[in-house]
N, C-alpha and C. Protein backbone atom coordinates (compact mmCIF):
# COMPACT_ATOMS: atom_id res chain seq x y z
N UNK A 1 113.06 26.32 98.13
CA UNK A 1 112.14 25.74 97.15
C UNK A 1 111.95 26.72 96.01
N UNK A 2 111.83 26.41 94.67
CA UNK A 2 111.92 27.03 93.57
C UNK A 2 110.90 26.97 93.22
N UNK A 3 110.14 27.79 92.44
CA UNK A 3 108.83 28.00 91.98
C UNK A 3 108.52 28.15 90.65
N UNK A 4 108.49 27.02 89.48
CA UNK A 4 108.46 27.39 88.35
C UNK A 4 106.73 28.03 87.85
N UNK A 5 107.49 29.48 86.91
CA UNK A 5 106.39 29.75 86.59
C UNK A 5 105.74 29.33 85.20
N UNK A 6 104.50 28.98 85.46
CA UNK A 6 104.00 28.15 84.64
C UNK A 6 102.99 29.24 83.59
N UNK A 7 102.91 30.32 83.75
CA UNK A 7 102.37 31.48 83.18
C UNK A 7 102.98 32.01 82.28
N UNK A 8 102.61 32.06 80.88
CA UNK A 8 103.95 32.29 79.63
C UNK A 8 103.63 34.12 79.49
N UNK A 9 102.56 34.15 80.55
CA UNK A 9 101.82 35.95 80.19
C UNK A 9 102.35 36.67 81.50
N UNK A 10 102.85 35.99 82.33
CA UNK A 10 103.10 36.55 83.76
C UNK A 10 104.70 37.39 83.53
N UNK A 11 105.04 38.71 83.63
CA UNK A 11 105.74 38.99 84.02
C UNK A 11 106.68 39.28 85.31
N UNK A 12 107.71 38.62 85.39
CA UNK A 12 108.65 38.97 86.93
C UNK A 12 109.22 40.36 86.73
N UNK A 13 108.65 41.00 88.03
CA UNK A 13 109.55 42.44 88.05
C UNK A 13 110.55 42.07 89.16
N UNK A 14 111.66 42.56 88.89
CA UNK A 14 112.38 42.77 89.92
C UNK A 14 112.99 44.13 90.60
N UNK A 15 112.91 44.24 92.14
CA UNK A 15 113.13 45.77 92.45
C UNK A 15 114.07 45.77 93.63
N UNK A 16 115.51 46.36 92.86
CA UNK A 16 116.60 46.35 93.80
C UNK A 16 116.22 47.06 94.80
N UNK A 17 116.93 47.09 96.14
CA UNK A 17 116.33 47.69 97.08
C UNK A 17 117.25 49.32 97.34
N UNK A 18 117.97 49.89 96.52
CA UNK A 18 118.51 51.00 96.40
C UNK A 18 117.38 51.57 95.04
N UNK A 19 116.58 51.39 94.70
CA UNK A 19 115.34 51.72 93.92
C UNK A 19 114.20 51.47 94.36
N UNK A 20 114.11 50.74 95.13
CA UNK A 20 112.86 50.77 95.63
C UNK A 20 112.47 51.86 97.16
N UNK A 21 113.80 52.47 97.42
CA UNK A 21 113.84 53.72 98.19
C UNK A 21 113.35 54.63 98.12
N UNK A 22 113.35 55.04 96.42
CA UNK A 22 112.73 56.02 95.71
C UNK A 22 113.73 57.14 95.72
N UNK A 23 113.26 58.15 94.53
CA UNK A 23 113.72 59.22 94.55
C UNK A 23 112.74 60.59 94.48
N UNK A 24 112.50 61.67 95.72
CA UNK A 24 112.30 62.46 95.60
C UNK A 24 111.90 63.13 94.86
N UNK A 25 110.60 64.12 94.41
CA UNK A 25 110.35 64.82 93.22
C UNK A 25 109.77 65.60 93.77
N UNK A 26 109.80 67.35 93.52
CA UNK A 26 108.16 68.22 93.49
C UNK A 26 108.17 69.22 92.17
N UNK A 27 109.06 68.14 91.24
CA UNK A 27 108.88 69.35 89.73
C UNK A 27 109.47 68.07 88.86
N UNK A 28 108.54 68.18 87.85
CA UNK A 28 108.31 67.58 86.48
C UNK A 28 108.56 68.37 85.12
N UNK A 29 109.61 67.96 84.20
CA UNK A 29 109.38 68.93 83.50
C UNK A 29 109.57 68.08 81.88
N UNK A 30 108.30 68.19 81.58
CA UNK A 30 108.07 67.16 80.43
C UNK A 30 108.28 68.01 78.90
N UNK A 31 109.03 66.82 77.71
CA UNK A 31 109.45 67.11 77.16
C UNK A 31 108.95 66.23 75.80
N UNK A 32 109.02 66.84 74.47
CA UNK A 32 108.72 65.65 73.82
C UNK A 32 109.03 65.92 72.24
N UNK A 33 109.63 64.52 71.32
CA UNK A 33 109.76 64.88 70.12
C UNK A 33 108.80 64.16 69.07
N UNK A 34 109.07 63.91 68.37
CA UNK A 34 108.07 62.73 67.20
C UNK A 34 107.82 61.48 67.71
N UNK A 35 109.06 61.19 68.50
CA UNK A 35 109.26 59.50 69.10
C UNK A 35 109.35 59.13 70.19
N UNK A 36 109.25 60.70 70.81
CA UNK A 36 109.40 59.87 72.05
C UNK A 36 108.75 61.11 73.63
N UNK A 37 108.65 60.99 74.53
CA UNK A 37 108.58 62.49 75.68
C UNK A 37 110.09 61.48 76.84
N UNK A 38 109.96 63.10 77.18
CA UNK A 38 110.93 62.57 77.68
C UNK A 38 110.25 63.57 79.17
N UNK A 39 110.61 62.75 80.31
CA UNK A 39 110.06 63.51 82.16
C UNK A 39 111.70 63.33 82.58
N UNK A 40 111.88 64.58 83.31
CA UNK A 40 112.99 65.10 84.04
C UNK A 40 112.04 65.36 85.32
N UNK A 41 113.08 64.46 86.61
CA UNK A 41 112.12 64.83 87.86
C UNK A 41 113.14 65.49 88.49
N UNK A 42 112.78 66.82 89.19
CA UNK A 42 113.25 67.81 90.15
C UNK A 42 113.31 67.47 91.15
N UNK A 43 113.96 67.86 92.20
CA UNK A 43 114.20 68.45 93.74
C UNK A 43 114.32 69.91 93.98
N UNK A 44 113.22 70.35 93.95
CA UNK A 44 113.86 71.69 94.24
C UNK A 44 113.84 72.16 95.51
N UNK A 45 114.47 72.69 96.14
CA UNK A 45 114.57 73.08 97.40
C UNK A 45 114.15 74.28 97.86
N UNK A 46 113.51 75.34 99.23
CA UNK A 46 113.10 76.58 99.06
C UNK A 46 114.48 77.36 99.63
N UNK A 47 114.48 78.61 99.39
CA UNK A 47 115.52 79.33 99.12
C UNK A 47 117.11 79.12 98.34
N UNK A 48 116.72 78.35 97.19
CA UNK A 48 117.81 77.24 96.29
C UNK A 48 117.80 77.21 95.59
N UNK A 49 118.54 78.72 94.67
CA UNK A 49 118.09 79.07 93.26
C UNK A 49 118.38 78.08 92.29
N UNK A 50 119.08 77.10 92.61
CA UNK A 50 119.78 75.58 91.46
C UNK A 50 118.68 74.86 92.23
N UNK A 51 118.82 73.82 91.29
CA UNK A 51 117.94 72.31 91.71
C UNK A 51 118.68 71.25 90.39
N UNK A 52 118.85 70.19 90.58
CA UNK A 52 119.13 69.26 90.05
C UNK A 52 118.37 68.21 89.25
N UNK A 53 118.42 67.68 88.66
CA UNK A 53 117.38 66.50 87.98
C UNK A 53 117.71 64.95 88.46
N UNK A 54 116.69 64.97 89.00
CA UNK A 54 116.78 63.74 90.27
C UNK A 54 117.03 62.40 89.17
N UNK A 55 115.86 62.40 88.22
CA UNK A 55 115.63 61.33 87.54
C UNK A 55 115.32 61.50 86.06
N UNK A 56 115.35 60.54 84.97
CA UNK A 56 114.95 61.02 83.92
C UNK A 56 114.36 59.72 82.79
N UNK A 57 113.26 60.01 82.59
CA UNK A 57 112.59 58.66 82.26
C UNK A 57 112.03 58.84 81.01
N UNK A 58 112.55 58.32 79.70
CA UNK A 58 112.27 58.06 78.22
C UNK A 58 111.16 57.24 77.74
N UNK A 59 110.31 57.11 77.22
CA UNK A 59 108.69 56.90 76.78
C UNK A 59 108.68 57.01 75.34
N UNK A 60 108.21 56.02 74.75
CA UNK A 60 107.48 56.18 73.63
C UNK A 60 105.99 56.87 73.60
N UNK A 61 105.71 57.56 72.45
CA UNK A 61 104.46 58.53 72.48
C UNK A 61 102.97 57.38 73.43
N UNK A 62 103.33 56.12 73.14
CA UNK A 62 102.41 54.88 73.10
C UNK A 62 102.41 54.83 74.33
N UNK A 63 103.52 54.67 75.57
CA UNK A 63 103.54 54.28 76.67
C UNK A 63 103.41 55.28 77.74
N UNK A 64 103.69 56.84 76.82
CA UNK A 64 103.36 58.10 77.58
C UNK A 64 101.65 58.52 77.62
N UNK A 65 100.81 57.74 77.01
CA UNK A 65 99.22 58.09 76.81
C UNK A 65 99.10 56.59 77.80
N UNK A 66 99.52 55.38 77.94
CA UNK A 66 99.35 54.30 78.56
C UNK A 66 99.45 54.86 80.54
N UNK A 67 100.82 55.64 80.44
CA UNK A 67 101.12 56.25 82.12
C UNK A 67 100.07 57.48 81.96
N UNK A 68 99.34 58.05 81.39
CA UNK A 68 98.92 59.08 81.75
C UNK A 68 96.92 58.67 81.86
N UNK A 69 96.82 57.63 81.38
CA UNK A 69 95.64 56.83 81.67
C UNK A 69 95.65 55.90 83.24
N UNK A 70 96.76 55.44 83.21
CA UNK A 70 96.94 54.84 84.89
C UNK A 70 97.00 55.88 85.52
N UNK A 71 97.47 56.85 85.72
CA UNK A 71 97.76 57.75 86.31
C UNK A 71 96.70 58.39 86.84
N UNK A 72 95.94 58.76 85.49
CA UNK A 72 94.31 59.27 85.83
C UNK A 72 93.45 58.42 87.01
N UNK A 73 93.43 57.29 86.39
CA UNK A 73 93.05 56.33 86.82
C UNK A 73 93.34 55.96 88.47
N UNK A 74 94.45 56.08 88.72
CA UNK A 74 94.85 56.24 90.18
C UNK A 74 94.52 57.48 90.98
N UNK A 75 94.82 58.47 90.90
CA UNK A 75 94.14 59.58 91.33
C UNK A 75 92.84 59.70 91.60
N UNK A 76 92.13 58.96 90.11
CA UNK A 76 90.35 59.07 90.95
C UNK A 76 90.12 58.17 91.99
N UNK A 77 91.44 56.64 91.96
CA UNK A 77 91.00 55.98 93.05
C UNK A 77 91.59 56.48 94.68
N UNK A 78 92.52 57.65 94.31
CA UNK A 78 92.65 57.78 96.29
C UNK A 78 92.04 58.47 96.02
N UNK A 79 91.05 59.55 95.05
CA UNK A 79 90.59 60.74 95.50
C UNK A 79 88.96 59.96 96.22
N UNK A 80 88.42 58.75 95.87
CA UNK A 80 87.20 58.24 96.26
C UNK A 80 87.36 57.99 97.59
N UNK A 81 88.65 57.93 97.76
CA UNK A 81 89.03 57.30 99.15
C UNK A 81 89.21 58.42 99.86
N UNK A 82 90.00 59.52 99.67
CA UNK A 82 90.73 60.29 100.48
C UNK A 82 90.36 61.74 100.31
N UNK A 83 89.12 62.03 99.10
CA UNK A 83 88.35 63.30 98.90
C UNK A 83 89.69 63.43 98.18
N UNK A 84 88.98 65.13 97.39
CA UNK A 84 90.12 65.95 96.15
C UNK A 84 91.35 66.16 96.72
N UNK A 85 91.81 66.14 95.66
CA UNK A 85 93.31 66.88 95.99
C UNK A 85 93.34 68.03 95.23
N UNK A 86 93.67 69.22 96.25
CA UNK A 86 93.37 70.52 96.29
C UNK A 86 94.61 70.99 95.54
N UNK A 87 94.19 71.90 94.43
CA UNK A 87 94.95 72.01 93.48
C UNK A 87 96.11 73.50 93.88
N UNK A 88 97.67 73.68 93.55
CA UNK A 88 97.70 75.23 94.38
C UNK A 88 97.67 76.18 92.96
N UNK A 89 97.71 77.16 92.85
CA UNK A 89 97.49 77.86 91.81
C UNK A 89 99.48 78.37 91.26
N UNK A 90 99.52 78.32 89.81
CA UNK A 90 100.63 78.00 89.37
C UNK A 90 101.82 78.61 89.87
N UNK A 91 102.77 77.43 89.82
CA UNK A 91 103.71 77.77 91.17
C UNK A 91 104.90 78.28 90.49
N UNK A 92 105.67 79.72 90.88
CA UNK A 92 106.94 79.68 89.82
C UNK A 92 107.74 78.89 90.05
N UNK A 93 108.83 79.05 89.89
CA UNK A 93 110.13 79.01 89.96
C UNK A 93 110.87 79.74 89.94
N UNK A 94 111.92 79.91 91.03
CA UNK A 94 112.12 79.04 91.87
C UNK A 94 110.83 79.00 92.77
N UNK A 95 110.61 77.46 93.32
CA UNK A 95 109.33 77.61 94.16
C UNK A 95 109.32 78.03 95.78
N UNK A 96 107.83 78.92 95.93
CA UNK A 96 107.89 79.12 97.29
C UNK A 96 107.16 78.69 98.59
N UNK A 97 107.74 78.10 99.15
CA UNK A 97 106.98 77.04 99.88
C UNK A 97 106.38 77.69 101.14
N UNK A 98 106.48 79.08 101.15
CA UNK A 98 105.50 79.59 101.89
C UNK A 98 106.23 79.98 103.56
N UNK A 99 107.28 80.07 103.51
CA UNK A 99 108.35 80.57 104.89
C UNK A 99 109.43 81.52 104.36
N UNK A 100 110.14 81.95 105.34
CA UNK A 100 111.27 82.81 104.91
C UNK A 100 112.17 82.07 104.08
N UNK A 101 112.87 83.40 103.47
CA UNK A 101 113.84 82.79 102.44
C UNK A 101 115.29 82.45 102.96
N UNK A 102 115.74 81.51 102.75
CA UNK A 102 117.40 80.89 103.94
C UNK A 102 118.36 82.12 103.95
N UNK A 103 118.73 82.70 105.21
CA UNK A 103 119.86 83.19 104.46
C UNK A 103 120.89 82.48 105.28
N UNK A 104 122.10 82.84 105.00
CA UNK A 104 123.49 82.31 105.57
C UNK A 104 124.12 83.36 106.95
């Protein structure tokens, strides 16, 4: 059975299921010109002086103040739920996740 939508304001998302897996991140590294920011998402690994750029997601100045208002916005709602999220104090790079370093 088919379901016409009768909503001219309703958008359909659609989410393949090799994306809706997700991809991995614990480093962000934001970027930006007149027109646009640009987020590069990391993997970095501990004892792994390379890391790769998992993902990379282009924004207008307009839609980068739009994600960073949801964003806010989400955070205060698990933090009502789930208390603060405890901040760690600035992390280098390469990062250390707090165990020995790999060797071979």
């Amino acid at each position: 059975m088919e379901i016409e939508n009768t909503n001219p304001n309703q958008l359909n998302i659609e989410l393949s299921e090799e994306v809706a897996d997700g991809t991995y991140s614990n480093l962000a590294i934001i970027t930006h010109s007149n027109s646009e920011f640009v987020i590069d998402f990391v993997k970095v690994m501990p004892g792994v002086p390379k890391a790769k750029v998992k993902s990379r997601i282009i924004l207008t100045p307009q839609h980068a103040k739009r994600l960073l208002s949801a964003l806010a916005d989400n955070v205060s709602k698990y933090e009502s739920v789930h208390g603060s999220i405890k901040q760690t104090e600035g992390v280098g790079i390469p990062m250390n996740f707090g165990g020995p370093t790999a060797q071979a």
